[in-house]
C-alpha atoms as a PDB file:
ATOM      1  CA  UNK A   1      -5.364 -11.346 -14.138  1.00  0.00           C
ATOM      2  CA  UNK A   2      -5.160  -7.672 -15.281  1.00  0.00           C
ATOM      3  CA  UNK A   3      -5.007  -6.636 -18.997  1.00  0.00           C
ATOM      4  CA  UNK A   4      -1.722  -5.339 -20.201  1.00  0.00           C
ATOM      5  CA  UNK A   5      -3.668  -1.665 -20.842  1.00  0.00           C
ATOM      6  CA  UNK A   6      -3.880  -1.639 -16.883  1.00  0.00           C
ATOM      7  CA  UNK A   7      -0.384  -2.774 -16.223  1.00  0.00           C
ATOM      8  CA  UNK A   8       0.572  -0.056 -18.622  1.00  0.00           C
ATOM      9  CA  UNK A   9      -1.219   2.591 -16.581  1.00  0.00           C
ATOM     10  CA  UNK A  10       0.087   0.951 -12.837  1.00  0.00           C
ATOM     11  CA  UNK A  11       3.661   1.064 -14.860  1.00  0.00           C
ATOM     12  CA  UNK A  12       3.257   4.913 -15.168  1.00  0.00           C
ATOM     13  CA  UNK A  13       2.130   5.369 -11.681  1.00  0.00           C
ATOM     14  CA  UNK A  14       5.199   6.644  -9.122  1.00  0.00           C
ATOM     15  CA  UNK A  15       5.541   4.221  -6.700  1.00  0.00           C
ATOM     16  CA  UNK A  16       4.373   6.762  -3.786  1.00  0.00           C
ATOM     17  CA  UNK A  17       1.052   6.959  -6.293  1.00  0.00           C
ATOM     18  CA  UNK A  18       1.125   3.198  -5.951  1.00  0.00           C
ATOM     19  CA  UNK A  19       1.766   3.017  -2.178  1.00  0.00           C
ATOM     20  CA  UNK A  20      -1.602   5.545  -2.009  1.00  0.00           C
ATOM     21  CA  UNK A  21      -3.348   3.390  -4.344  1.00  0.00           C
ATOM     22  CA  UNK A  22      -3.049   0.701  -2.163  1.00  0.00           C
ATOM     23  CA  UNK A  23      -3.876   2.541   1.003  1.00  0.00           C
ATOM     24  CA  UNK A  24      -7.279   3.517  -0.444  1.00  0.00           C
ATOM     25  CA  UNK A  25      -8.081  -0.056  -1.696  1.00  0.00           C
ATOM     26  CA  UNK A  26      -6.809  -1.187   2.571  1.00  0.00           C
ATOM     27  CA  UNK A  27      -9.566   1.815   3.204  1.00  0.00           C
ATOM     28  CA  UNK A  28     -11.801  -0.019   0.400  1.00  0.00           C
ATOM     29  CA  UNK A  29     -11.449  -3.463   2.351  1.00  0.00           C
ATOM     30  CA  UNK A  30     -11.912  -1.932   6.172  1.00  0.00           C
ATOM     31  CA  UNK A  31     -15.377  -0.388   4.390  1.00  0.00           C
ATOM     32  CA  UNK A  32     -16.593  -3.684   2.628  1.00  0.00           C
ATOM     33  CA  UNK A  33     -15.646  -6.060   5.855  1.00  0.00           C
ATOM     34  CA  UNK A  34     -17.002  -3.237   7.978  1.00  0.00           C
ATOM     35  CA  UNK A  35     -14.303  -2.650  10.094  1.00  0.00           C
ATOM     36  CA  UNK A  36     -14.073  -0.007  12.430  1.00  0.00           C
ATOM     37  CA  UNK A  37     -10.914  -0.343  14.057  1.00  0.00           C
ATOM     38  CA  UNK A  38      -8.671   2.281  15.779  1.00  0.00           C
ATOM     39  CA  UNK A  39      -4.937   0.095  15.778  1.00  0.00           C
ATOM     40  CA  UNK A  40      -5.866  -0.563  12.551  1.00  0.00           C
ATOM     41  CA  UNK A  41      -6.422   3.269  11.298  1.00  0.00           C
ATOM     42  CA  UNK A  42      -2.909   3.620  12.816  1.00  0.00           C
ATOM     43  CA  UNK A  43      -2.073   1.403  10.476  1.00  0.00           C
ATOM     44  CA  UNK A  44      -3.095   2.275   7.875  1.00  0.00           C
ATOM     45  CA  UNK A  45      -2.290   6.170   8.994  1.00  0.00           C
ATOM     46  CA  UNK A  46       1.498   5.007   8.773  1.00  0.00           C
ATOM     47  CA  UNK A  47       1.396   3.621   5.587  1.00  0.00           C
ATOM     48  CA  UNK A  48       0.013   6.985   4.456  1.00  0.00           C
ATOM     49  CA  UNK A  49       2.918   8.538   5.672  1.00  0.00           C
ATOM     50  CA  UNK A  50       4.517   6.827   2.840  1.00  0.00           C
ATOM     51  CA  UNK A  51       3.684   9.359   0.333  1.00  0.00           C
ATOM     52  CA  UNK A  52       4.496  12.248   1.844  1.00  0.00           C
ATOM     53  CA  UNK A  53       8.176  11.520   3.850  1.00  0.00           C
ATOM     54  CA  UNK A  54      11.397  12.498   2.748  1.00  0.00           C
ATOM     55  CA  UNK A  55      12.779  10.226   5.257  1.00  0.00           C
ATOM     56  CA  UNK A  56      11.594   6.924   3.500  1.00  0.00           C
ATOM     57  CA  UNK A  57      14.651   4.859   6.073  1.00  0.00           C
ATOM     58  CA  UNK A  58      12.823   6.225   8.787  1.00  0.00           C
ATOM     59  CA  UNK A  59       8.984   5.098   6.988  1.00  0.00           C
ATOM     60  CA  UNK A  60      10.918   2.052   6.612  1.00  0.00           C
ATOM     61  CA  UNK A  61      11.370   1.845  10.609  1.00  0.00           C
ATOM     62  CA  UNK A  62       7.395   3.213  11.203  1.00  0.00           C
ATOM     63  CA  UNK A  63       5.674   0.332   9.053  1.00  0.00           C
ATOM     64  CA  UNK A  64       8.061  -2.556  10.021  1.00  0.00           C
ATOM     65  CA  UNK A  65       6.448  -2.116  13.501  1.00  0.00           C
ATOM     66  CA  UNK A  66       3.480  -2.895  12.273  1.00  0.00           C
ATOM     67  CA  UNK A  67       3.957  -5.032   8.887  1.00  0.00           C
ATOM     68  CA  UNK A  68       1.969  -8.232   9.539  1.00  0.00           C
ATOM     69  CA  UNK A  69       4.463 -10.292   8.776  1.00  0.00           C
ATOM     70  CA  UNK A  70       7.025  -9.005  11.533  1.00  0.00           C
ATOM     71  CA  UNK A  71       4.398  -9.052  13.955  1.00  0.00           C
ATOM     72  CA  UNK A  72       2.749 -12.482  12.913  1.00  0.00           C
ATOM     73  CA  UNK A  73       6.214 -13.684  13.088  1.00  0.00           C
ATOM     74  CA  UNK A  74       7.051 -12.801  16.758  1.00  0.00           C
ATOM     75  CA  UNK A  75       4.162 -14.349  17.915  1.00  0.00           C
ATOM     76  CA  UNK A  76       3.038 -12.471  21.127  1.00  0.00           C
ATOM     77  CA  UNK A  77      -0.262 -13.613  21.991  1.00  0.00           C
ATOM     78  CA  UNK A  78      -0.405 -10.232  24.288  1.00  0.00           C
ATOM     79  CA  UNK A  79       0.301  -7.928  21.438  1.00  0.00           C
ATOM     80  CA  UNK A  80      -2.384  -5.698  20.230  1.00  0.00           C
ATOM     81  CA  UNK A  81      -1.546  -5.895  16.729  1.00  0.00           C
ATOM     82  CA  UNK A  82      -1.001  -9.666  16.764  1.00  0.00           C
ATOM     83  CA  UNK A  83      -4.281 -10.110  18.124  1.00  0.00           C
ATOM     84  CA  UNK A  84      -5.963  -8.019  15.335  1.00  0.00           C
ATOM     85  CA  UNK A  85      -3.906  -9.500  12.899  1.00  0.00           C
ATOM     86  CA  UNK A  86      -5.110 -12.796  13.786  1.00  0.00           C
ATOM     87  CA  UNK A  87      -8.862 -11.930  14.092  1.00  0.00           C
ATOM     88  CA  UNK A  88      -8.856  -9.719  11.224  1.00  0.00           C
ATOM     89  CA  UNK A  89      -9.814 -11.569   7.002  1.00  0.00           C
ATOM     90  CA  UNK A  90      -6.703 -13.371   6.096  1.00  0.00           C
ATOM     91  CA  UNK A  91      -7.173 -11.562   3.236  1.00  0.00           C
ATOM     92  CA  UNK A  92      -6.946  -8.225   4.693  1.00  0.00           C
ATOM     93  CA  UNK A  93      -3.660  -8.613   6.529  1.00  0.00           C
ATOM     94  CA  UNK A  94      -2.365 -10.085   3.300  1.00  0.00           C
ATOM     95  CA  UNK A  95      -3.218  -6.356   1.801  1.00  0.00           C
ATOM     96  CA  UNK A  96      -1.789  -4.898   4.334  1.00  0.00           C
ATOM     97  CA  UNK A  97       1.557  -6.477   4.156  1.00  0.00           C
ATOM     98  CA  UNK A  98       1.193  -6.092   0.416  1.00  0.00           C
ATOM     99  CA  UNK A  99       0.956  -2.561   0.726  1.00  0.00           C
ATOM    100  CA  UNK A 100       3.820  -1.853   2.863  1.00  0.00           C
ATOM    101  CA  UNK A 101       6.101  -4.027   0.647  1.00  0.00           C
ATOM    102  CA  UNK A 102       5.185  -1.547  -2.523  1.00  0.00           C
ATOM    103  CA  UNK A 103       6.792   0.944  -0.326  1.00  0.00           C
ATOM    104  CA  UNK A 104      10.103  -0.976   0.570  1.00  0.00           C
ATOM    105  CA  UNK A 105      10.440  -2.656  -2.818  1.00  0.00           C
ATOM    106  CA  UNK A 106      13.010  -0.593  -3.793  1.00  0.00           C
ATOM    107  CA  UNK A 107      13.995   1.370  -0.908  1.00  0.00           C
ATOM    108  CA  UNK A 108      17.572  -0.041  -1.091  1.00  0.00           C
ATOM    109  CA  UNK A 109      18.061  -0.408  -5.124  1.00  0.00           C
ATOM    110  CA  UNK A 110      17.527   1.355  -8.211  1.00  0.00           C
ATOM    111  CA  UNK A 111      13.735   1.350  -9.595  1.00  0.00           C
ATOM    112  CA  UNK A 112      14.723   0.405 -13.433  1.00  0.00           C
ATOM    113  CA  UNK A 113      12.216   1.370 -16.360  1.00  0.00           C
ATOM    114  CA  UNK A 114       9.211   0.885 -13.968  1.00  0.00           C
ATOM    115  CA  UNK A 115      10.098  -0.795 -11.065  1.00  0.00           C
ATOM    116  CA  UNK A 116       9.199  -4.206 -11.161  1.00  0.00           C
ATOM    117  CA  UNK A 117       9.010  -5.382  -7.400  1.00  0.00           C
ATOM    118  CA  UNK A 118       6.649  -2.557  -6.379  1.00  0.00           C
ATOM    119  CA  UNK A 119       4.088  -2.866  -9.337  1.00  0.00           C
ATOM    120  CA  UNK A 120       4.247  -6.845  -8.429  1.00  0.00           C
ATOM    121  CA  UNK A 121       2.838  -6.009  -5.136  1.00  0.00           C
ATOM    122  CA  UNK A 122       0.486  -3.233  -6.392  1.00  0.00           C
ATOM    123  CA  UNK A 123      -0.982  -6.214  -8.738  1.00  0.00           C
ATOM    124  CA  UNK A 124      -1.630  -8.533  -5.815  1.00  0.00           C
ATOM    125  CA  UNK A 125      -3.559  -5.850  -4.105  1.00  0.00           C
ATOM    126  CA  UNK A 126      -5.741  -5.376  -6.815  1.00  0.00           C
ATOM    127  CA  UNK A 127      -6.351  -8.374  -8.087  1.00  0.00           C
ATOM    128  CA  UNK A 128      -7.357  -9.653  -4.152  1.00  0.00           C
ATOM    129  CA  UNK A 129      -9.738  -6.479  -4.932  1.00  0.00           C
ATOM    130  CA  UNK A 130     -11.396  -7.858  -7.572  1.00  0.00           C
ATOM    131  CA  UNK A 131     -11.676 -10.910  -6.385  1.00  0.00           C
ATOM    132  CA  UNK A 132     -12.892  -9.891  -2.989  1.00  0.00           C
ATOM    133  CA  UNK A 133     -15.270  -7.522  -4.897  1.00  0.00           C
ATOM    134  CA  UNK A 134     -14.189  -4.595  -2.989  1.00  0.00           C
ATOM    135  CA  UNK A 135     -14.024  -1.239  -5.001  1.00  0.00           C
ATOM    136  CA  UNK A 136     -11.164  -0.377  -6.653  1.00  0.00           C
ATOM    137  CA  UNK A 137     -10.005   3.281  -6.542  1.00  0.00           C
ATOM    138  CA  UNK A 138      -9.835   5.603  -9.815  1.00  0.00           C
ATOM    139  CA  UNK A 139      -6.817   5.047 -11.564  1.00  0.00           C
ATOM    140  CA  UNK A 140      -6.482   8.757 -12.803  1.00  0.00           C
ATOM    141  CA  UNK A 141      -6.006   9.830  -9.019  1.00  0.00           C
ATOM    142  CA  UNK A 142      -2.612   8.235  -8.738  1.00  0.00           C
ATOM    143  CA  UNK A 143      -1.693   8.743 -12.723  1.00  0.00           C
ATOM    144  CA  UNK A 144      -1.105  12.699 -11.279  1.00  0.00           C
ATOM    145  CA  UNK A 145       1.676  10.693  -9.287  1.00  0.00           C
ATOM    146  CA  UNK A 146       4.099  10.056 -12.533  1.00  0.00           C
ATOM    147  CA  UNK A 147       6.769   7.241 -12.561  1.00  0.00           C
ATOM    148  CA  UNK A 148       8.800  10.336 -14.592  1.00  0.00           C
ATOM    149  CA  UNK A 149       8.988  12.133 -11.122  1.00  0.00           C
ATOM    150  CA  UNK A 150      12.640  11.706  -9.118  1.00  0.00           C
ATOM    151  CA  UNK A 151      13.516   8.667 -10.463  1.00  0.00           C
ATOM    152  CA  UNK A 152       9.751   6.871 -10.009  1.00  0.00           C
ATOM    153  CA  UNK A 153       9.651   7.442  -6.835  1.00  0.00           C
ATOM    154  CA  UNK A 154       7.040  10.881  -7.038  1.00  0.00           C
ATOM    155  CA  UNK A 155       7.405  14.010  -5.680  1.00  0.00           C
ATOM    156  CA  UNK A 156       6.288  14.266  -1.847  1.00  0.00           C
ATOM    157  CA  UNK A 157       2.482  14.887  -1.872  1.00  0.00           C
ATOM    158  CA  UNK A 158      -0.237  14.147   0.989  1.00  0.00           C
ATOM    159  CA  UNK A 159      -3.198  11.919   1.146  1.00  0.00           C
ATOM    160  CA  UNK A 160      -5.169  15.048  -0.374  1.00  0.00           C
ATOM    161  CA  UNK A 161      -3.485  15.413  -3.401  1.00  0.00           C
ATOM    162  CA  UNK A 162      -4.854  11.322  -4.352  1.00  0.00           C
ATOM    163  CA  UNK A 163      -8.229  12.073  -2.932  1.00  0.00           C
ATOM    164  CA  UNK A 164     -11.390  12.690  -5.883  1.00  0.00           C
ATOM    165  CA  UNK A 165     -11.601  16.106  -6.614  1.00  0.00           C
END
């Protein structure tokens, strides 16, 4: 369970900060399962996109191809993704489906005071972290992504502008 200090900071994160701050704790996982996997880099790559579209209907499109859920759901054996989806960690295709739902959380409503459905998801990502023991990523990264920018959503920024400096 997180502290209400770091709910506070997640609230004041923009929720393309938050979609970043859950790519780099995916990133996080692949390193402490050691996974080395190209589908999933793609992945992960499209979720990425996330942060710096103006076309979030069309990010929308790009990740439902490859949410977990969707894919799990269809159930064909001779799909690539539904085979690495089924041999990957539970865990880590939980993330990853996590992950993509901070993004579509609020792609069709208003975000409120802090957006509620997006942090929800951010806080199952890290708390599988913790629990999982894999590294979380620096908070103050994604705080430069503020929940006061277009309406919580962030300004358009790449995978750069989140990275240490």
């Amino acid at each position: 369970m997180l502290d209400p200090k770091t709910i506070s900071t997640l609230k004041r994160i923009s929720i393309r900060g938050r979609v970043a701050y859950g790519a780099c704790c995916l990133e996080n996982a692949m390193l402490h399962f050691k996974i080395k996997n190209d589908v999933l880099d793609e992945v992960i790559w499209r979720i990425w996109t996330f942060t710096s579209s103006n076309n979030l209907d069309e990010w929308d499109e790009l990740t439902n191809e490859v949410n977990p859920i969707c894919i799990l759901d269809e159930n064909i054996p001779s799909d690539p993704l539904f085979l690495l989806y089924t041999a990957l960690p539970f865990d880590l295709v939980d993330m990853v489906s996590e992950v993509i739902e901070i993004g579509v959380g609020n792609l069709y409503a208003g975000t409120g005071e802090y957006s509620p459905s997006t942090l929800e998801h951010l806080i199952n990502v890290i708390e599988k972290c913790m629990i999982l023991k894999i590294e979380l990523p620096v908070f103050a990264h994604f705080e430069r992504s503020s929940f006061s920018e277009e309406h919580g959503w962030g300004l358009e920024r790449d995978k750069s502008f989140f990275a240490e400096n």
